[in-house]
Protein backbone atom coordinates (compact mmCIF):
# COMPACT_ATOMS: atom_id res chain seq x y z
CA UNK A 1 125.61 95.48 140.30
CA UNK A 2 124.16 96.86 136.70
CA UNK A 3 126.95 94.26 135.20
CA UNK A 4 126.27 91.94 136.55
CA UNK A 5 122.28 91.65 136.74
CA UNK A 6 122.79 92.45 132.52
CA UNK A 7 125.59 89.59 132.34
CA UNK A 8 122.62 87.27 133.88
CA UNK A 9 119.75 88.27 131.24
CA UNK A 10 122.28 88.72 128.37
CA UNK A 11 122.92 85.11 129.21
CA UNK A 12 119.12 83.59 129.93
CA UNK A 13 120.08 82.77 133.43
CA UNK A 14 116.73 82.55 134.04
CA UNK A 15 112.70 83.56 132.56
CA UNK A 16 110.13 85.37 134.68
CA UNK A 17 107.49 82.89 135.74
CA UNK A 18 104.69 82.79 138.64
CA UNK A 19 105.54 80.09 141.24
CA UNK A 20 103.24 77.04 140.52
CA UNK A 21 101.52 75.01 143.27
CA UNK A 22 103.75 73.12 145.51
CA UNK A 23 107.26 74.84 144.96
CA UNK A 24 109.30 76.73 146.72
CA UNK A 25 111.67 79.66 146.00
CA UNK A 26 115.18 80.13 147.57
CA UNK A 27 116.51 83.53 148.32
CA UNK A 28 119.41 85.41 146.93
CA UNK A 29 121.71 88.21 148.25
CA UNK A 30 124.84 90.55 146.56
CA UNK A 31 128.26 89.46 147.51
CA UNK A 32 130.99 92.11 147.23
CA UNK A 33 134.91 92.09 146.49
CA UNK A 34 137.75 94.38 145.56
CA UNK A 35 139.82 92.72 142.81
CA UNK A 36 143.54 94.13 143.45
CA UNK A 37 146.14 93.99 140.65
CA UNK A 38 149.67 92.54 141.55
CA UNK A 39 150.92 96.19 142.58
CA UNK A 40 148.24 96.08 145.28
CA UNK A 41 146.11 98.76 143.56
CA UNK A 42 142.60 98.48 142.92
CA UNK A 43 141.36 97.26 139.79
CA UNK A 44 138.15 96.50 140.02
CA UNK A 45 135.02 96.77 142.54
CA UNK A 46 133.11 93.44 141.95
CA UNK A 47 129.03 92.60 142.76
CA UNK A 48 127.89 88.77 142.46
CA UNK A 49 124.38 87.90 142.82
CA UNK A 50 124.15 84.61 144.52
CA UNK A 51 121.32 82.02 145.30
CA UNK A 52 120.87 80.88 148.76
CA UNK A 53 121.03 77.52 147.57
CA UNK A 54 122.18 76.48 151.35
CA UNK A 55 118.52 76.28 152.46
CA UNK A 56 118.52 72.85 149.93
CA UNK A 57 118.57 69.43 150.67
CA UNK A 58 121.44 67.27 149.15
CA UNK A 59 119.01 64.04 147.25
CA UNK A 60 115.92 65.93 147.45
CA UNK A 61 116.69 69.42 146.10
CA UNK A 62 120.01 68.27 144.45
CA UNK A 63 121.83 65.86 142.99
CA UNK A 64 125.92 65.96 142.92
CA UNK A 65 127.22 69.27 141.38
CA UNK A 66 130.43 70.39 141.07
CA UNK A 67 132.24 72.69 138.74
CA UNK A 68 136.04 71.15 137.65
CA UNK A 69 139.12 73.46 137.55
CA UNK A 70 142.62 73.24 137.18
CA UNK A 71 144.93 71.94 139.45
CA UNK A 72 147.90 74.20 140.57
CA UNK A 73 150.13 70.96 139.34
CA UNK A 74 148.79 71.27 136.16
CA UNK A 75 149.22 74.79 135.92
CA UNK A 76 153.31 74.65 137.21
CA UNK A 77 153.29 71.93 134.52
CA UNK A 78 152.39 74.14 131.52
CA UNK A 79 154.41 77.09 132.80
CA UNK A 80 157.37 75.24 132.87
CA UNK A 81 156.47 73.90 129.06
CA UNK A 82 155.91 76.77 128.37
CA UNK A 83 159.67 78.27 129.41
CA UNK A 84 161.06 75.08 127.77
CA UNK A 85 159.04 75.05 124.16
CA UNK A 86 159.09 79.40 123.76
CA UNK A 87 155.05 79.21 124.19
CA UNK A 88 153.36 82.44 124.35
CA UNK A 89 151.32 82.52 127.54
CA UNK A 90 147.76 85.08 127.34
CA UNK A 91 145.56 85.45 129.99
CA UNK A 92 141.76 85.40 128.61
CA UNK A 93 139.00 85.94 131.24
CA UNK A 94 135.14 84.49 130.25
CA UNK A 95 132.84 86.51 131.44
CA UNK A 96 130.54 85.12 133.84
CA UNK A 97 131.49 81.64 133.44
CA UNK A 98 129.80 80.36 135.63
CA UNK A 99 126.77 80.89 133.77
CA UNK A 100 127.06 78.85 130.95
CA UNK A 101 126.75 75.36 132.58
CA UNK A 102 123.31 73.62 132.45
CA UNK A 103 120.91 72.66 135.21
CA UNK A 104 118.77 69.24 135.80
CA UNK A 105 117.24 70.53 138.61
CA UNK A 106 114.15 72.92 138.18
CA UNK A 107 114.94 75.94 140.46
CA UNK A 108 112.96 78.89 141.34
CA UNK A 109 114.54 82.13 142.72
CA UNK A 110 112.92 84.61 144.25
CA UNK A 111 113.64 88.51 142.73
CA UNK A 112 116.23 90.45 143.90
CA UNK A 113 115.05 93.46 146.11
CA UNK A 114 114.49 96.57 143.88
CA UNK A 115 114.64 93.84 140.28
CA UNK A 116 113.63 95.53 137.25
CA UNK A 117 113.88 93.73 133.76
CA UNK A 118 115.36 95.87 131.29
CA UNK A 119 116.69 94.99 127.83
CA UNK A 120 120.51 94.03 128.27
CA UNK A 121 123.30 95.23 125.99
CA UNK A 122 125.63 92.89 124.11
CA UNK A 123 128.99 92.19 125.42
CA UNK A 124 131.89 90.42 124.01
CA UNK A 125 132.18 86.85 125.85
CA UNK A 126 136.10 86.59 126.20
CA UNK A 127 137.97 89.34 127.61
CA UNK A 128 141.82 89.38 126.55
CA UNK A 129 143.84 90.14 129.28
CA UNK A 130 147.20 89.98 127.72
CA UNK A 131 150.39 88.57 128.70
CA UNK A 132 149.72 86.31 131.43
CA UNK A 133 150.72 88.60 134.65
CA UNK A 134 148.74 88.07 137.78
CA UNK A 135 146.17 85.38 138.45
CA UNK A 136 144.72 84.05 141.53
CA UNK A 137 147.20 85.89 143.60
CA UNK A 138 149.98 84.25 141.50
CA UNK A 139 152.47 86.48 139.66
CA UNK A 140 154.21 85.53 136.99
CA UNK A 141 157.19 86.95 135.01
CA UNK A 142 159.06 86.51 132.14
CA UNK A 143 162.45 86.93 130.59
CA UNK A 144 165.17 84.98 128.37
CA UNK A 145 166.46 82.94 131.15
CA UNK A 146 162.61 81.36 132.09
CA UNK A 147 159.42 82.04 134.26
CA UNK A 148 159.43 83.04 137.35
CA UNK A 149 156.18 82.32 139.44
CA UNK A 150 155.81 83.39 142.98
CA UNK A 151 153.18 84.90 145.63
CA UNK A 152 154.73 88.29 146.54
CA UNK A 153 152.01 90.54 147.27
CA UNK A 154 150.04 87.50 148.87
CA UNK A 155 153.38 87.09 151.42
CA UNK A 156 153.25 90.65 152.37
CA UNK A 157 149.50 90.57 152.74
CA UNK A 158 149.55 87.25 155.63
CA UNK A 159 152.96 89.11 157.77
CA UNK A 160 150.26 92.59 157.65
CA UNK A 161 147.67 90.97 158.58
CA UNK A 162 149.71 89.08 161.33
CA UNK A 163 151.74 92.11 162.37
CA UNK A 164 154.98 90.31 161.35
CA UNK A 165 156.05 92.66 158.38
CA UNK A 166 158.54 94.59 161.68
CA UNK A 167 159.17 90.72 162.74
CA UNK A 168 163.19 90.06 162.99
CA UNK A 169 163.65 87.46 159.94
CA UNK A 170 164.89 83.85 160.63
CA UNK A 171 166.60 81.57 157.85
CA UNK A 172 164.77 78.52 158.18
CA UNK A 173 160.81 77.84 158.56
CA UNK A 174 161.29 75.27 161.87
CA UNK A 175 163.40 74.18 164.28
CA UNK A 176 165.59 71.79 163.36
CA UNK A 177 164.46 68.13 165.14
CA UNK A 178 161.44 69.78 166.60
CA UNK A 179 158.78 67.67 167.08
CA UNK A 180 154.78 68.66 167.98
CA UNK A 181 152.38 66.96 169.61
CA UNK A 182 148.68 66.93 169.94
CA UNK A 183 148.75 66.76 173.81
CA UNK A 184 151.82 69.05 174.66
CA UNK A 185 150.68 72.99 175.82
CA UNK A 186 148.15 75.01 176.59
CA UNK A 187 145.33 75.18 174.35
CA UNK A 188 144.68 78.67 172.19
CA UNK A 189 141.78 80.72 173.35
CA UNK A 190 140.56 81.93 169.84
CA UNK A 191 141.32 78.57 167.67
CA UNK A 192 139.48 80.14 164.19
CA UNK A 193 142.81 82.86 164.16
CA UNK A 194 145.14 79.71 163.85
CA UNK A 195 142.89 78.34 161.27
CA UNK A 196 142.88 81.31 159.33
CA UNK A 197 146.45 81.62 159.24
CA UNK A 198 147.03 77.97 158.21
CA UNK A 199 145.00 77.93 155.70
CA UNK A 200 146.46 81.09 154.26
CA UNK A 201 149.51 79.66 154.44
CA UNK A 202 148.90 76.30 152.51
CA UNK A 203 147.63 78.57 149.51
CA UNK A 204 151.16 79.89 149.97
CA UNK A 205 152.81 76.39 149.16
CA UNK A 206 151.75 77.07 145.54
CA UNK A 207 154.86 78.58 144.82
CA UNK A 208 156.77 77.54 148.40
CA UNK A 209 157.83 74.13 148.59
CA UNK A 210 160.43 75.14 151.20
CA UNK A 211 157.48 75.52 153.96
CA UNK A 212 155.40 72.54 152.58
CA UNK A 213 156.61 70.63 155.12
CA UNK A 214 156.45 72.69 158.37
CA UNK A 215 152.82 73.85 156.90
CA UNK A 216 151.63 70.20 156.64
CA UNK A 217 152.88 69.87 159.96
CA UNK A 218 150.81 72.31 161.51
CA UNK A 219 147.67 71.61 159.64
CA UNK A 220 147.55 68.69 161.57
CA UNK A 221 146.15 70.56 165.04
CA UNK A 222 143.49 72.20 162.99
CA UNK A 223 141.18 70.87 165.66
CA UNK A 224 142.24 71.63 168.69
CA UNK A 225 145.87 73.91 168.49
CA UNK A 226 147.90 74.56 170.86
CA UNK A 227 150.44 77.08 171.95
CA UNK A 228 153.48 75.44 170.85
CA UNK A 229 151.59 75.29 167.14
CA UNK A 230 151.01 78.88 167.14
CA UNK A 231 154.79 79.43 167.56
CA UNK A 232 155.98 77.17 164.72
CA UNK A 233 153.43 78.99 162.53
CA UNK A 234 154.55 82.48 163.88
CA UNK A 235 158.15 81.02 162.98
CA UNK A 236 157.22 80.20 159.81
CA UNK A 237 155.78 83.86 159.29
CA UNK A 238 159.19 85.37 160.80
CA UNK A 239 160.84 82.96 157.77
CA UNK A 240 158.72 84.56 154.80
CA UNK A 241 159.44 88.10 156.39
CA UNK A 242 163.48 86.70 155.60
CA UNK A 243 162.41 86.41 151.84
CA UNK A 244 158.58 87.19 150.94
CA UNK A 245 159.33 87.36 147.06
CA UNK A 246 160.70 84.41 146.93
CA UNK A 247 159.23 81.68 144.48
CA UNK A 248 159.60 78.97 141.64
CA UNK A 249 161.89 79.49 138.59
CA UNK A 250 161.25 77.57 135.28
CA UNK A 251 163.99 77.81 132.93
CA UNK A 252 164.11 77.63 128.87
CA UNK A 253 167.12 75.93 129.14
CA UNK A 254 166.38 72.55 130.02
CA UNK A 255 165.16 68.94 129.27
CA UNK A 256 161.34 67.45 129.16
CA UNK A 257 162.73 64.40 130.94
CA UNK A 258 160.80 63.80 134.15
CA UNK A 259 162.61 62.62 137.58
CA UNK A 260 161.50 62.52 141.12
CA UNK A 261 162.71 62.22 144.50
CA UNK A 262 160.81 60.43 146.97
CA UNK A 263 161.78 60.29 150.54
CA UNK A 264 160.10 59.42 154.27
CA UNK A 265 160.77 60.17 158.29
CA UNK A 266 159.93 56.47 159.43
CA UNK A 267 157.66 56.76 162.54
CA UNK A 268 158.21 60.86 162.27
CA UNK A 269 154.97 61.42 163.77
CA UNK A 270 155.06 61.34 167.80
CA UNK A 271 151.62 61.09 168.38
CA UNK A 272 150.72 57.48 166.39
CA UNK A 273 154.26 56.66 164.96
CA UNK A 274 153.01 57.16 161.35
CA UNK A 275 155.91 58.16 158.84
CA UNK A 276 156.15 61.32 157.08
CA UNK A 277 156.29 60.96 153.25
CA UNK A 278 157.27 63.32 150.62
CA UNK A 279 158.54 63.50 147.39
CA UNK A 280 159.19 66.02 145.03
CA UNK A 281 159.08 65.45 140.58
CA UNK A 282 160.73 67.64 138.11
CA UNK A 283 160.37 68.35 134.28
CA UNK A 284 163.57 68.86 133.35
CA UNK A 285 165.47 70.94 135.87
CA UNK A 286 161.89 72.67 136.81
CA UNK A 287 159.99 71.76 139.73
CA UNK A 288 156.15 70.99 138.96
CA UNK A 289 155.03 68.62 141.65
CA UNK A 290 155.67 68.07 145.08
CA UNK A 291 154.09 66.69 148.80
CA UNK A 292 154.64 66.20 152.24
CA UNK A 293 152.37 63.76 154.21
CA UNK A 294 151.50 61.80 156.95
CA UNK A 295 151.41 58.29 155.73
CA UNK A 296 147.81 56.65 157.11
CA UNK A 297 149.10 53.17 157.87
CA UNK A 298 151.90 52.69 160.14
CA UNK A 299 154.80 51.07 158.75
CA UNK A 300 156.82 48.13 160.47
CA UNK A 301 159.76 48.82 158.55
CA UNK A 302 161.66 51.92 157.17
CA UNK A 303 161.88 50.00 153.55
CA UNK A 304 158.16 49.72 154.15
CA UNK A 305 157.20 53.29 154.75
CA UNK A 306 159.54 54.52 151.90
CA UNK A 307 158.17 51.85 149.44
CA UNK A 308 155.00 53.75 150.22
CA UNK A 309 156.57 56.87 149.51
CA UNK A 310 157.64 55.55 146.58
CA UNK A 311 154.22 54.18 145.58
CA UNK A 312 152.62 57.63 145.88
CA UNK A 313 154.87 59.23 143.66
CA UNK A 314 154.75 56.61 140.91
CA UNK A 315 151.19 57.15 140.91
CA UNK A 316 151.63 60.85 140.62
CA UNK A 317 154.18 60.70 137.92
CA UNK A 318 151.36 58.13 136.61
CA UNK A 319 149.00 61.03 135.94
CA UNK A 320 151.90 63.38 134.91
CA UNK A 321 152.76 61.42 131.94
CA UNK A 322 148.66 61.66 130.81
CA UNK A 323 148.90 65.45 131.54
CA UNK A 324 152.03 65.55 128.97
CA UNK A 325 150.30 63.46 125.90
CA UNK A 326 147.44 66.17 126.11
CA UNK A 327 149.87 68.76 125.89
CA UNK A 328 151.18 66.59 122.76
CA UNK A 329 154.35 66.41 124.20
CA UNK A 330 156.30 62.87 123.89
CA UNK A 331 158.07 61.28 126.72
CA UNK A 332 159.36 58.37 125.43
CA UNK A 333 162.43 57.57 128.05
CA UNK A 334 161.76 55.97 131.24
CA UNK A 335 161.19 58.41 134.05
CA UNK A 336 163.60 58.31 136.81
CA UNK A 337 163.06 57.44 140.64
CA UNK A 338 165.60 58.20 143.18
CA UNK A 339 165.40 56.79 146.52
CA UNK A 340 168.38 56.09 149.07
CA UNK A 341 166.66 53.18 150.45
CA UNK A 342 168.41 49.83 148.99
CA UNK A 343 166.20 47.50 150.79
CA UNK A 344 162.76 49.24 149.30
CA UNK A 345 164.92 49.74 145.52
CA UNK A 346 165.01 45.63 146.09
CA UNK A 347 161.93 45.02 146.55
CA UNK A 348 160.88 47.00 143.75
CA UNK A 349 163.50 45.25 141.39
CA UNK A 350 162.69 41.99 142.63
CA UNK A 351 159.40 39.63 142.47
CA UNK A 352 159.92 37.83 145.96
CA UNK A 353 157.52 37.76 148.57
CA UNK A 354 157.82 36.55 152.07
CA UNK A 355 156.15 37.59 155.33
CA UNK A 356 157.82 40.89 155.99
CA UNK A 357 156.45 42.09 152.43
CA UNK A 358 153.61 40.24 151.47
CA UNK A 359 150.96 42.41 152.96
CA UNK A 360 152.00 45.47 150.54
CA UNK A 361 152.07 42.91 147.64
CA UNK A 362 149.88 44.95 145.71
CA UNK A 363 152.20 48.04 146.30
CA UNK A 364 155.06 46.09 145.20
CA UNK A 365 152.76 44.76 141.61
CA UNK A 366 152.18 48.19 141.19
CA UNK A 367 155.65 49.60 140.99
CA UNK A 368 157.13 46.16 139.58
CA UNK A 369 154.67 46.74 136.61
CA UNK A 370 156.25 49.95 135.67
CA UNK A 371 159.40 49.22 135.69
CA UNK A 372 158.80 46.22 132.86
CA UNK A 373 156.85 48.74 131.21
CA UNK A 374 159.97 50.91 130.60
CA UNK A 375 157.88 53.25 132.39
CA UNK A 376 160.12 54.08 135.15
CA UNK A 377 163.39 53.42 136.46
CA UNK A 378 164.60 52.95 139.83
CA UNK A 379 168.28 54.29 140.93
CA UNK A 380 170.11 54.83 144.64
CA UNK A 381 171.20 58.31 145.57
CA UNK A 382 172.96 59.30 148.80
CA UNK A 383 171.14 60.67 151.66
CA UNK A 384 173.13 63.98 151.88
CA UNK A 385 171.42 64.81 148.23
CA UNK A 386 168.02 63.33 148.74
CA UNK A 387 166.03 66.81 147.03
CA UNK A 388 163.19 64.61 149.22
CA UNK A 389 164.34 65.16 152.71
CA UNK A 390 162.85 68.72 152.64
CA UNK A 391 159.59 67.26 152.88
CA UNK A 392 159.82 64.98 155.38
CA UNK A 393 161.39 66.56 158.44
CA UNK A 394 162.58 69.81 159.92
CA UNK A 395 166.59 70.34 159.05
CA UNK A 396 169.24 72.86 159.87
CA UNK A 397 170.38 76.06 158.17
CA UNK A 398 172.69 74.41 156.07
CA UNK A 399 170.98 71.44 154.57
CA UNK A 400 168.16 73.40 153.93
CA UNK A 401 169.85 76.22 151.91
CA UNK A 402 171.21 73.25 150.05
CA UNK A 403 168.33 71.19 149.28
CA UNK A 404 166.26 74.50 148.40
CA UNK A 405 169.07 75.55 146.01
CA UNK A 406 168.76 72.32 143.92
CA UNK A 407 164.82 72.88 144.13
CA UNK A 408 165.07 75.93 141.93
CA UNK A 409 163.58 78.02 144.42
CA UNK A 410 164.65 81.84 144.22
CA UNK A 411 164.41 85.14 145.57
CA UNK A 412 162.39 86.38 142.71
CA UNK A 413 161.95 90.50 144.41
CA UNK A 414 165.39 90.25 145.63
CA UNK A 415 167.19 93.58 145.57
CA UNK A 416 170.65 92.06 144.24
């Protein structure tokens, strides 16, 4: 608590002042955390002094606010740069960050109970951490062959706090061809514990892509869950007790040549017939990018749905290719998308319209336009070796193990 009220003076969070006429002060309180180090040890006992800025009024108090970080994409994208180019990767922590933007708004705090102002000591701004280790409960590790990058301790922490660590281990995250509904069983008595463990678990897909799909699955019955839900989930726990270390593995020995696989479960979804999307896009032979979702619109035709699929990862290789030029890093060839569709691969090559397609005209502009660009490139690949399909339905044992072996997904804590 010393720290951290000297980190706010040493800063000029804010200057003593009486109230004046007609304003009102908000509150504060102390929020405490442990910070653990990858081990699970302790390294840290933290104390943040927060404003109660919830007593505010969004357009009266407030305007928008919002503080920008990094998406996890973003991050895979420069790990796996970094295992290809032989980049150094250092961990530097700012202290108090939060503290250096600046406010509009004029806002007056009440003291802390038992304040004193005293003169604060100087402290060095960055903090060098070192090799880049352990952040946000993601490990990462390094050797000649690549990066690994995984949630370990984070997997060990949701099956204790479950009681699934002495669960019997299963293979594969769902049954294969199981299908949930919003109106089938009994509905859970305490709904915040599924909740919880949902959300837990989508932080887990960081590193997972093998459980993206069952996860996005069950986020669906946020609102009301059921008892069938709970079971997939508890499945899904008794699969991560099977391999809790496992994770992503970037290699040094690969291209910069990006490729994606975009795939779809026409009408997959039982409840409203909506088809279940995915795709997955790799730099090289690592994989950076990846989703599984309910499409909104429902689709009249498979080559409909997957040209939607398709759509969404354009858009997302799109954003990839901007992410690349600020990392200076050229991609001149045409990045490649596989689909095993050939009706939506001919409507993408092709600039007829007729009634089946003209109502996803702009869809079709979209993807047409990047293909004259040179931007991307459209080929056919066989069902049985769609990387996709992961994403989009539940399979058996042994298209799973495939599919996740071509994914680059290991068992990074594995004994052998």
């Amino acid at each position: 608590m010393t720290k951290e009220l000297a980190a706010l003076e040493a800063n000029h969070t804010w200057v003593l002042t009486s109230l004046p006429p007609g304003k009102h002060t908000i509150g504060c309180k102390w929020v405490y955390k442990i910070k653990f180090k990858s081990d699970g040890s302790i390294e840290r006992y933290k104390a943040r002094l927060v404003a109660k800025w919830y007593n505010k009024l969004e357009g009266i108090d407030y305007a928008e606010t919002f503080s920008p970080v990094a998406k996890l994409v973003t991050v895979r994208c420069f790990i796996a740069l970094a295992a290809a180019q032989g980049w150094s990767v250092t961990q530097l922590d700012v202290n108090n960050a939060f503290l250096h933007g600046d406010l509009d708004e004029e806002v007056y705090m009440a003291l802390p109970p038992g304040f004193k102002s005293k003169g604060g000591t100087s402290t060095n701004l960055l903090k060098d951490l070192g090799p880049a280790k352990y952040f946000l409960g993601l490990e990462l590790a390094r050797s000649k062959k690549g990066i690994s990058f995984c949630q370990h301790k984070f997997a060990l922490d949701i099956l204790e706090d479950s009681s699934f660590l002495a669960s019997k281990p299963i293979k594969f995250p769902m049954e294969q061809y199981l299908k949930l509904s919003k109106d089938q069983g009994i509905f859970l008595t305490d709904p915040s514990a599924y909740r919880r463990l949902i959300g837990r678990l989508l932080y887990l897909t960081l590193t997972r892509p093998n459980i993206s799909y069952s996860i996005s699955c069950l986020s669906q019955f946020m609102v009301e869950p059921r008892l069938p839900h709970l079971h997939a989930a508890h499945r899904v726990l008794q699969y991560l007790k099977n391999s809790p270390g496992q994770g992503l593995f970037f290699p040094s020995d690969t291209t910069l040549q990006l490729k994606r696989f975009c795939d779809l479960d026409w009408g997959g979804c039982p409840d409203t017939r909506g088809s279940i999307s995915g795709f997955c896009i790799f730099l090289g032979d690592s994989l950076i990018s990846w989703r599984s979702k309910k499409q909104i619109v429902v689709s009249r035709s498979s080559a409909e749905a997957k040209y939607r699929a398709m759509v969404a990862a354009t858009c997302e290789i799109t954003w990839l290719l901007a992410l690349l030029q600020d990392f200076c890093i050229l991609h001149s060839k045409a990045s490649v998308l596989y689909c095993d569709n050939q009706a939506a691969l001919h409507v993408a090559a092709n600039s007829v319209f007729h009634e089946r397609t003209k109502h996803i005209e702009v869809d079709c502009h979209f993807i047409r336009d990047k293909i004259q660009a040179g931007v991307l490139k459209t080929l056919h690949i066989s069902s049985s070796h769609q990387l996709a399909d992961i994403f989009t339905k539940p399979l058996g044992f042994a298209q799973f193990s495939f599919l996740l072996s071509k994914l680059g997904v290991i068992n990074i804590h594995s004994p052998t």
